[in-house]
C-alpha atoms as a PDB file:
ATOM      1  CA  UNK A   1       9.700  15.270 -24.737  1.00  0.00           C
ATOM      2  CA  UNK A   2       6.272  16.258 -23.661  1.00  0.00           C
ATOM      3  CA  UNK A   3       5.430  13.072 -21.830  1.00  0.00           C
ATOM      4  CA  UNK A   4       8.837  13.613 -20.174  1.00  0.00           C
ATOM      5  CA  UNK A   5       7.927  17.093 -19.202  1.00  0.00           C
ATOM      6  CA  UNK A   6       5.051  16.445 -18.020  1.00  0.00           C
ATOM      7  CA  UNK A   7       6.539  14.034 -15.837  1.00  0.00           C
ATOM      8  CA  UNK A   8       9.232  16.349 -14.132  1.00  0.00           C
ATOM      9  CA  UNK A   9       6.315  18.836 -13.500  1.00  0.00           C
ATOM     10  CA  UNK A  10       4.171  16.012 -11.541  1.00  0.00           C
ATOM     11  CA  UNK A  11       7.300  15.102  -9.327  1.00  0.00           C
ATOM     12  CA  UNK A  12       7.958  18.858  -8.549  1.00  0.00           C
ATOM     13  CA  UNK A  13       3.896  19.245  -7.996  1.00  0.00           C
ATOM     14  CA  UNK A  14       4.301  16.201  -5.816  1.00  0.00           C
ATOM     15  CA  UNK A  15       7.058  17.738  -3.651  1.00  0.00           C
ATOM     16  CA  UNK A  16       5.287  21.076  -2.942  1.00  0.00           C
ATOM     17  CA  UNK A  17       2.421  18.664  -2.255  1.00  0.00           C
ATOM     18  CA  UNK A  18       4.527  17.035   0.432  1.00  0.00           C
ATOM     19  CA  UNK A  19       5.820  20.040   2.205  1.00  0.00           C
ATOM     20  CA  UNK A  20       1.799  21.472   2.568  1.00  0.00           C
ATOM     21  CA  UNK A  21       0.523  17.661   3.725  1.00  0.00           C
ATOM     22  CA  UNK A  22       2.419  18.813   6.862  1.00  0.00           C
ATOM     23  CA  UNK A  23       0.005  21.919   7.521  1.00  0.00           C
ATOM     24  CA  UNK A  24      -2.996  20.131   6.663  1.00  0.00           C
ATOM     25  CA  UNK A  25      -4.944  18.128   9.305  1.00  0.00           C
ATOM     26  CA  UNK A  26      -5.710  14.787   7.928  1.00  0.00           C
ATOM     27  CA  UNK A  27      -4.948  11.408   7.579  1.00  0.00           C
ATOM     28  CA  UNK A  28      -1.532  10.315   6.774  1.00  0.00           C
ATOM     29  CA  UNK A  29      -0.904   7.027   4.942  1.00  0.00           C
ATOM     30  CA  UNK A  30       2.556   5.732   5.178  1.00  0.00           C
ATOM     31  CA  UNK A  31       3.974   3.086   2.762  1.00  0.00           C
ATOM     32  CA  UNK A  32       6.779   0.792   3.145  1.00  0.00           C
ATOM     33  CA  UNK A  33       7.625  -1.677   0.676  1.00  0.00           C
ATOM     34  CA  UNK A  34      10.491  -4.307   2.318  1.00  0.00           C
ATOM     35  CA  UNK A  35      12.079  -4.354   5.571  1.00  0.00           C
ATOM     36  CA  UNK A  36      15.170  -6.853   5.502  1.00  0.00           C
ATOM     37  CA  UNK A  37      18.920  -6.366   6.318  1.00  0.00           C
ATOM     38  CA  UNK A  38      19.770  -5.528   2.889  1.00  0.00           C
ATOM     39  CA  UNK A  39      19.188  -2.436   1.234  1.00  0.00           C
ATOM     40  CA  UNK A  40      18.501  -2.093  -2.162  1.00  0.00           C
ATOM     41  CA  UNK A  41      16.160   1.077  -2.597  1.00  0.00           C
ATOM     42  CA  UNK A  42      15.355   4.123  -0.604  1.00  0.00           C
ATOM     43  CA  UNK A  43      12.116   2.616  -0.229  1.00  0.00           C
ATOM     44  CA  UNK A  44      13.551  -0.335   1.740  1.00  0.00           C
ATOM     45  CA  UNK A  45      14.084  -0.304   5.612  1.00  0.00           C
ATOM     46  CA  UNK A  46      16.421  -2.263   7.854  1.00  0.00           C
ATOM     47  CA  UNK A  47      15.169  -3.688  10.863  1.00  0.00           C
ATOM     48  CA  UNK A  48      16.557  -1.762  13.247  1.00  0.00           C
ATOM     49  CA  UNK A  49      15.391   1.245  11.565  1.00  0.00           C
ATOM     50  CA  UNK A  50      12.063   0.410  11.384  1.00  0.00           C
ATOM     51  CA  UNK A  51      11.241  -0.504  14.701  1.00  0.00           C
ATOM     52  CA  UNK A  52      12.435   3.092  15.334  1.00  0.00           C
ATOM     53  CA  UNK A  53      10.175   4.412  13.134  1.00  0.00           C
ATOM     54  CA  UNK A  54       7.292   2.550  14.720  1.00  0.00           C
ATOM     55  CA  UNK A  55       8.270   3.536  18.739  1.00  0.00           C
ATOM     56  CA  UNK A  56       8.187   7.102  17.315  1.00  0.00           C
ATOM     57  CA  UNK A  57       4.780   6.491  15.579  1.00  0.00           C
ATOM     58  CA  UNK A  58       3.320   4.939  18.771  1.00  0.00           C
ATOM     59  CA  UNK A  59       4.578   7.871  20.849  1.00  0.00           C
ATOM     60  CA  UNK A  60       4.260  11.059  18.719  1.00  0.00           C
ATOM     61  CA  UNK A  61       0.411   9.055  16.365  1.00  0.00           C
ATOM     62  CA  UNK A  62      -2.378   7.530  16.771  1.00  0.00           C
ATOM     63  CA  UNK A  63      -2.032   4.553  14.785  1.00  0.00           C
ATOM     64  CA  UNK A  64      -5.368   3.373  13.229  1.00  0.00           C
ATOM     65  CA  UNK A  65      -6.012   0.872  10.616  1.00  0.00           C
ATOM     66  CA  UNK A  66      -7.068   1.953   6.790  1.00  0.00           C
ATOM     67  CA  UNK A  67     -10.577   0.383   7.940  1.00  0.00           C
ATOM     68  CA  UNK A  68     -10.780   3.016  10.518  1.00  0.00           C
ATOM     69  CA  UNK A  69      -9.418   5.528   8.677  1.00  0.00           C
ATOM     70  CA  UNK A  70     -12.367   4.964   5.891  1.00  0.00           C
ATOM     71  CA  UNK A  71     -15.177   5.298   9.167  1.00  0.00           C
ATOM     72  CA  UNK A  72     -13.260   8.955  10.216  1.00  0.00           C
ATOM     73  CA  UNK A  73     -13.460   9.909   6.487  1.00  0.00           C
ATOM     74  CA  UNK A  74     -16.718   9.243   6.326  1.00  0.00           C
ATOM     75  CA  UNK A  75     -18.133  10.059   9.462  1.00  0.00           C
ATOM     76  CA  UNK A  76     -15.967  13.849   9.181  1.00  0.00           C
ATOM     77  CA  UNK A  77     -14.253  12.543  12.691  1.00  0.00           C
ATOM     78  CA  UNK A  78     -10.351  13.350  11.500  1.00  0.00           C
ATOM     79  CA  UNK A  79      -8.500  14.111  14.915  1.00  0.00           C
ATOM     80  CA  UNK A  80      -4.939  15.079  12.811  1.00  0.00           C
ATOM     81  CA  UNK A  81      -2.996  13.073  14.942  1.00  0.00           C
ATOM     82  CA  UNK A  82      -4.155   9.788  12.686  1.00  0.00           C
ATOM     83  CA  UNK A  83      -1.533   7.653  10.365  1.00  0.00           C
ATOM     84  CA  UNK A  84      -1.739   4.368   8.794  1.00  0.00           C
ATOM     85  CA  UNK A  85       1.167   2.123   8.146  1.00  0.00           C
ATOM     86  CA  UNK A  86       0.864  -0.064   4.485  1.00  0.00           C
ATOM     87  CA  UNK A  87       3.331  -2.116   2.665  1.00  0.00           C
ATOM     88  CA  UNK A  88       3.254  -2.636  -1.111  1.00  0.00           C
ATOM     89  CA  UNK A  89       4.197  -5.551  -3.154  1.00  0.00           C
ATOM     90  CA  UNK A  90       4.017  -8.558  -0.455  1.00  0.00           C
ATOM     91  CA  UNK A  91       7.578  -9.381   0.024  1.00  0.00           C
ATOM     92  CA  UNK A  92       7.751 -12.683   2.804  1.00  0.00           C
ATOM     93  CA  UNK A  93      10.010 -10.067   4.770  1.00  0.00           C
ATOM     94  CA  UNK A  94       7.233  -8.398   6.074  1.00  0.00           C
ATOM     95  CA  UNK A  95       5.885 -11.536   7.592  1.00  0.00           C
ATOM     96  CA  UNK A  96       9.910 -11.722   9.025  1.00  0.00           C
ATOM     97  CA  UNK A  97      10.937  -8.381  10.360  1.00  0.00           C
ATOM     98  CA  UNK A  98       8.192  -5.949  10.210  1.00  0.00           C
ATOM     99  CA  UNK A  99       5.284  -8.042  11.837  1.00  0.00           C
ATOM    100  CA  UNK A 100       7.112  -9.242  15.048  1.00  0.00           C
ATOM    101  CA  UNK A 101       7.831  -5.610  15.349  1.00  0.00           C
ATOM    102  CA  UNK A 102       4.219  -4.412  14.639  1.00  0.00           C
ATOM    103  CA  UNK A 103       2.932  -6.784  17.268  1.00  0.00           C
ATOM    104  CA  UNK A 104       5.812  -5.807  19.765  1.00  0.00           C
ATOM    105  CA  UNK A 105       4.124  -2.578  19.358  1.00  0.00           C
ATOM    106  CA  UNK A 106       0.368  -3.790  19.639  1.00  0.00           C
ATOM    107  CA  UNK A 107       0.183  -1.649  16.167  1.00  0.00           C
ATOM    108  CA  UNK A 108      -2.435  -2.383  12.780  1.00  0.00           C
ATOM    109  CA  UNK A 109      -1.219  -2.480   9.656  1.00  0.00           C
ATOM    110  CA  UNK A 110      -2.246  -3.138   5.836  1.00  0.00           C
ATOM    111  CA  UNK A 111      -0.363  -5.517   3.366  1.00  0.00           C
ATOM    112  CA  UNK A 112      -1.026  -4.843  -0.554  1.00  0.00           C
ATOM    113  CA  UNK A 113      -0.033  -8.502  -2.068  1.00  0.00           C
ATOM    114  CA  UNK A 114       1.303  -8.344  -5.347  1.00  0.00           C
ATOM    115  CA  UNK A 115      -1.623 -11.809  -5.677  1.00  0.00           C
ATOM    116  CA  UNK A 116      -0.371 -13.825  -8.777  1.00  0.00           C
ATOM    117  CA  UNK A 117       2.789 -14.006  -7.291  1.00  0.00           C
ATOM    118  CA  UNK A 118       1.695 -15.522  -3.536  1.00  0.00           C
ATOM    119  CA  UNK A 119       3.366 -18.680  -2.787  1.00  0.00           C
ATOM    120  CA  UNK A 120       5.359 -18.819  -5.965  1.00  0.00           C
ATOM    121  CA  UNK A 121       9.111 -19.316  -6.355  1.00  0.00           C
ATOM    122  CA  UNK A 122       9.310 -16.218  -8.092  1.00  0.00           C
ATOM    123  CA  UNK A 123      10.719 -12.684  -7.976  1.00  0.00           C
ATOM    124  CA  UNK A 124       8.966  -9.548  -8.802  1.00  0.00           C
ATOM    125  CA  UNK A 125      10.040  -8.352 -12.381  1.00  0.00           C
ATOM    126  CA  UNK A 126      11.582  -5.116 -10.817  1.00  0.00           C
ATOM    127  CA  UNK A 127      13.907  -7.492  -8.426  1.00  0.00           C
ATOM    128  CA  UNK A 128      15.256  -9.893 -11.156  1.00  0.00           C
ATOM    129  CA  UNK A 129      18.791 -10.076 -10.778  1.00  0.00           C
ATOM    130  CA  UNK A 130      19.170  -9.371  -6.895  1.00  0.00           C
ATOM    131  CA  UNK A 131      19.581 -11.571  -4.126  1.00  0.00           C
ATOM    132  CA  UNK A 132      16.145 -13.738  -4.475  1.00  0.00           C
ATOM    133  CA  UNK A 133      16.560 -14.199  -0.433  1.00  0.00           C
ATOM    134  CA  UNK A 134      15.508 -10.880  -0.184  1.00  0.00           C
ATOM    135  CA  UNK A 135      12.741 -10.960  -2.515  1.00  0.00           C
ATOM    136  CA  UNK A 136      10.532 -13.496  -1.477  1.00  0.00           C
ATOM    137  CA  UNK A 137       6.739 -12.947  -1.791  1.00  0.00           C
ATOM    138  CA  UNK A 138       4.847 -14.147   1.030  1.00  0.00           C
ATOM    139  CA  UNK A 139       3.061 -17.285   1.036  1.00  0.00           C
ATOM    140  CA  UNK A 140      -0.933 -18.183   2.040  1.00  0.00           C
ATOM    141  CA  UNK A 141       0.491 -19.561   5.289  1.00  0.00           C
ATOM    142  CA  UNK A 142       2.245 -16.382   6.238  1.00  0.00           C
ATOM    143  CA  UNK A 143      -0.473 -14.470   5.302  1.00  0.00           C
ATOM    144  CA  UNK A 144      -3.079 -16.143   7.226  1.00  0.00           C
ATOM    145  CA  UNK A 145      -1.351 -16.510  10.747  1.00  0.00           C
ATOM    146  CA  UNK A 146      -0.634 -12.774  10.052  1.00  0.00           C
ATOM    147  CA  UNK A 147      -4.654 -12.114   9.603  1.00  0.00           C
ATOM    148  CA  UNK A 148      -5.459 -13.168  12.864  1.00  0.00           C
ATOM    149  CA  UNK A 149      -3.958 -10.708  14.984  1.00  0.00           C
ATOM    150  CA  UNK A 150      -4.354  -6.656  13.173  1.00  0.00           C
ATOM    151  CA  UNK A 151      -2.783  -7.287  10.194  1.00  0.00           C
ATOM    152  CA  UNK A 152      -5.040  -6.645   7.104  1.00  0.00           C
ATOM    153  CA  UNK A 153      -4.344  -7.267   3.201  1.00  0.00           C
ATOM    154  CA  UNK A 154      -5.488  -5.658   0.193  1.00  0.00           C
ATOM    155  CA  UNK A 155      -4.526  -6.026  -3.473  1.00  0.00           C
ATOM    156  CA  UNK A 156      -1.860  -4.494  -5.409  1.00  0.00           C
ATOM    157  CA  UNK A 157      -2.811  -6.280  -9.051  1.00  0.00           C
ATOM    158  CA  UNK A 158      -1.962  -9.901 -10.153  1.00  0.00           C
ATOM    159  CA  UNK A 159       1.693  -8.887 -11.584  1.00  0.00           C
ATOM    160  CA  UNK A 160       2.597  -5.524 -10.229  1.00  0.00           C
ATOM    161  CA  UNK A 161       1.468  -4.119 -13.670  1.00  0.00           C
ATOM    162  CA  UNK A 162       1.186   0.175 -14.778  1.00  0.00           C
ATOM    163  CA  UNK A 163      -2.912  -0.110 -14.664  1.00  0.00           C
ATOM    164  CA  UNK A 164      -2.180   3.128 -17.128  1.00  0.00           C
ATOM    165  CA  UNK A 165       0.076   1.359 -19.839  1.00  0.00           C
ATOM    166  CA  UNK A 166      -2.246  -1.821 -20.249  1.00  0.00           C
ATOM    167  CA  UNK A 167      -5.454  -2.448 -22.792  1.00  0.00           C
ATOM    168  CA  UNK A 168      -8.706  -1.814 -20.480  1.00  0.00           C
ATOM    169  CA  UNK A 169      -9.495  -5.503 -20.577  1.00  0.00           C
ATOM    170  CA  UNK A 170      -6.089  -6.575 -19.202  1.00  0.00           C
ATOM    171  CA  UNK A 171      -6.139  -3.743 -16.423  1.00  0.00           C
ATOM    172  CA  UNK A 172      -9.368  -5.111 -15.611  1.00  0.00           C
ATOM    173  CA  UNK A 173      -8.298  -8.968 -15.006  1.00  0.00           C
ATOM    174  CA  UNK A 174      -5.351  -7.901 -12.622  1.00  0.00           C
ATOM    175  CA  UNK A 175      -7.951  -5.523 -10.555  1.00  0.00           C
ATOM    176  CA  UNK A 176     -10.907  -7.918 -11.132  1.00  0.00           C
ATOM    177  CA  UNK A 177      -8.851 -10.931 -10.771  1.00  0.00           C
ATOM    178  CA  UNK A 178      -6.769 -10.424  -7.622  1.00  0.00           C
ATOM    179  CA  UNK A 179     -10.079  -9.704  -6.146  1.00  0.00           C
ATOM    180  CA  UNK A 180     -11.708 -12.639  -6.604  1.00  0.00           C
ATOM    181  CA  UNK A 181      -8.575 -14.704  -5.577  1.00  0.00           C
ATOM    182  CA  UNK A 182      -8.373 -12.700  -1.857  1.00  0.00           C
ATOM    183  CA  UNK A 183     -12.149 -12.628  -1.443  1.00  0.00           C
ATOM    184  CA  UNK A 184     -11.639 -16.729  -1.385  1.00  0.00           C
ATOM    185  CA  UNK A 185      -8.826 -16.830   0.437  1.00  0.00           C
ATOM    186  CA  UNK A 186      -8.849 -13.756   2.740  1.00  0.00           C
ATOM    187  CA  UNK A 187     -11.265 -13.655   5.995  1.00  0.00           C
ATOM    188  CA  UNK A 188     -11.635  -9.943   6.648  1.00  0.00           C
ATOM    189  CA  UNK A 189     -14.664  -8.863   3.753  1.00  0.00           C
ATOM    190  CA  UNK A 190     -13.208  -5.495   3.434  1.00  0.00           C
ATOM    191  CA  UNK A 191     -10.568  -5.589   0.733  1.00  0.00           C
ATOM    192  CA  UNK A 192      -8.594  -2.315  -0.147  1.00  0.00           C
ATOM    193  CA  UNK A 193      -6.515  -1.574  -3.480  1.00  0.00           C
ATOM    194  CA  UNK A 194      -3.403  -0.147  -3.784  1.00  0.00           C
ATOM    195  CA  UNK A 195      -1.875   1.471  -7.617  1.00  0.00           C
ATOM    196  CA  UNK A 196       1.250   0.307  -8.517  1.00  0.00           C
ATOM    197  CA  UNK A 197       3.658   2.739  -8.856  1.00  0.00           C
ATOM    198  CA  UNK A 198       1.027   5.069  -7.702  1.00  0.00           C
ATOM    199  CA  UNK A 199       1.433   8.903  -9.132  1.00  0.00           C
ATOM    200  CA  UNK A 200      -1.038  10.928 -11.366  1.00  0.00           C
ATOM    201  CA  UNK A 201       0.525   9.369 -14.791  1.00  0.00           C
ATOM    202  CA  UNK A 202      -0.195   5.723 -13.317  1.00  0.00           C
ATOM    203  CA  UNK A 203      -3.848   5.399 -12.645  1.00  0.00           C
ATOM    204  CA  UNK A 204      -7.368   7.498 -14.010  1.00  0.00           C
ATOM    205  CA  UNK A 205     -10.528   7.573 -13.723  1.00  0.00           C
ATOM    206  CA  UNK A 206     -11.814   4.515 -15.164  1.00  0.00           C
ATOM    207  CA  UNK A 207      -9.228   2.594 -13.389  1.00  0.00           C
ATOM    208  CA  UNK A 208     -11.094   4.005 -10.543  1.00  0.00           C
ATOM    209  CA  UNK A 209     -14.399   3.289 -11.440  1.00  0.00           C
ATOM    210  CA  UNK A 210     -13.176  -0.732 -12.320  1.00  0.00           C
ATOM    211  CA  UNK A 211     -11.792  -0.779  -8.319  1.00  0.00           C
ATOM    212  CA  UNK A 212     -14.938   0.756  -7.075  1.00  0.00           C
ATOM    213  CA  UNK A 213     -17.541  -1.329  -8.976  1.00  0.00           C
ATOM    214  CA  UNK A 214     -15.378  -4.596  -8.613  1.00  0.00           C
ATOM    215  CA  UNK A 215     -15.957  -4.177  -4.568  1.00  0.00           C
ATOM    216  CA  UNK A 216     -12.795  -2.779  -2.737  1.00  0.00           C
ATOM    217  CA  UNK A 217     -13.635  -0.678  -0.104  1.00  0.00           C
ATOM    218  CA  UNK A 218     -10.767   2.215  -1.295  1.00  0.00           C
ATOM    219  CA  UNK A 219      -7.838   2.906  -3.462  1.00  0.00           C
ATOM    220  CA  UNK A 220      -4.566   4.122  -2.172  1.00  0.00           C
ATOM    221  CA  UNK A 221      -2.098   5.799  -4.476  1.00  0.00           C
ATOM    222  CA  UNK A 222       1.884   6.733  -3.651  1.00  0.00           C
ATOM    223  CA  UNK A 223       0.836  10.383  -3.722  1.00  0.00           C
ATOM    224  CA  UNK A 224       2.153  13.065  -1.117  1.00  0.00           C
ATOM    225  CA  UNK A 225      -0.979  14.698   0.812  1.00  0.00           C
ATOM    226  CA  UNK A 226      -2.928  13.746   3.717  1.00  0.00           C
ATOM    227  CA  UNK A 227      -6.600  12.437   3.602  1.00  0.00           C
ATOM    228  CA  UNK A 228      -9.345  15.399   4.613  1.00  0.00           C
ATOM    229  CA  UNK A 229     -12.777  14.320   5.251  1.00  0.00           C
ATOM    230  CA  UNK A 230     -13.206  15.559   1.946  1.00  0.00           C
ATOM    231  CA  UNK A 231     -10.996  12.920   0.920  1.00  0.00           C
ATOM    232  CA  UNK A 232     -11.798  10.946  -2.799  1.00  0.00           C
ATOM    233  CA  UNK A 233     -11.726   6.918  -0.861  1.00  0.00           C
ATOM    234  CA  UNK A 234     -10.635   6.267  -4.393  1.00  0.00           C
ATOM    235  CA  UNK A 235      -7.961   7.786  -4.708  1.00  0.00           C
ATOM    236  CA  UNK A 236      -5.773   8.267  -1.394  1.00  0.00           C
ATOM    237  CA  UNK A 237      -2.856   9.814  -0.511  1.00  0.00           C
END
């Protein structure tokens, strides 16, 4: 009962969160996960709907990538008008529908790649059971014909795992791990991290320290707020 509690407070903290974010100037991080024709979750976008999303961001944003967003952190040069576009998990859709649209659009993005599951004829545990069509994770080749033009990736853990419900030594490996795999793989040298699942109850402050001393250049979480140049790089919004 307490845990669950606790949990219903952090969701209604979350909202009120939200509805400041818009008052604040800052950077705002967007997340999408897929973008296909077939809707499953709230979370997912259909084509059409997406490249509306992206005109308005190109007309009403500046669209920067998380690499830039880090130097205007860090260098205290936060206009307001800044927003970043990410996707988590890695489904091959991305590569499909969202990137043709993203480069219709001259716009940067950031990919979080669920890594132990890159290339493999395999759903994500959450999907099991839908249409695997849909579910795809991308592959290497996908990936790197997307990391020539602005597209960057990052990790989201080897198996889409609760960093927060695993031993320290396991959450380790999937931080640790999917690390090493991009760094050989990957061009770009600056590597970001993205929590699964994302809110207060799912990462902490060791998890932080293990993606800060393993070499990724920030964490991003799933929760509401926009990034001040007071911002934690650790743990963004």
């Amino acid at each position: 009962m307490k845990i669950k509690l606790k949990r219903i407070f952090l969701i209604i903290l979350s909202i009120f969160g939200h509805i400041l974010c818009f008052k604040k100037r800052g950077i705002r991080i967007l997340f999408y996960h897929s973008v296909n024709p077939y809707r499953k979750y709230e979370t997912n976008v259909i084509p059409e709907e997406f490249e509306k999303h992206i005109r308005y961001l190109k007309g009403n944003f500046e669209v920067i990538s998380l690499i830039e967003a880090i130097k205007r952190i860090k260098n205290k040069s936060i206009s307001g008008k800044e927003v970043v576009i990410t996707f988590d998990d890695g489904y091959r859709d991305n590569y499909l529908y969202a990137y043709p649209v993203l480069q219709k659009y001259g716009l940067p993005a950031t990919i979080f790649l669920t890594v132990g599951y890159v290339g493999k004829n395999k759903v994500l545990p959450h999907d099991i059971g839908d249409n695997p069509e849909y579910n795809r994770i991308l592959n290497w080749e996908d990936i790197k014909k997307m990391e020539c033009s602005s597209i960057i990736f990052g990790s989201h853990t080897l198996n889409h795992v609760n960093l927060s419900k695993i031993s320290f030594e396991k959450a380790k490996e999937e931080i640790t791990l999917s690390y090493r795999i991009l760094k050989e793989n990957l061009k770009n040298s600056f590597i970001p991290f993205s929590y699964p699942y994302g809110t207060f109850l799912d990462f902490n402050s060791e998890i932080k320290r293990i993606v800060k001393e393993t070499g990724y250049f920030c964490g991003c979480s799933a929760i509401y707020g926009v990034n001040t140049e007071k911002a934690d790089l650790f743990s963004l919004y």
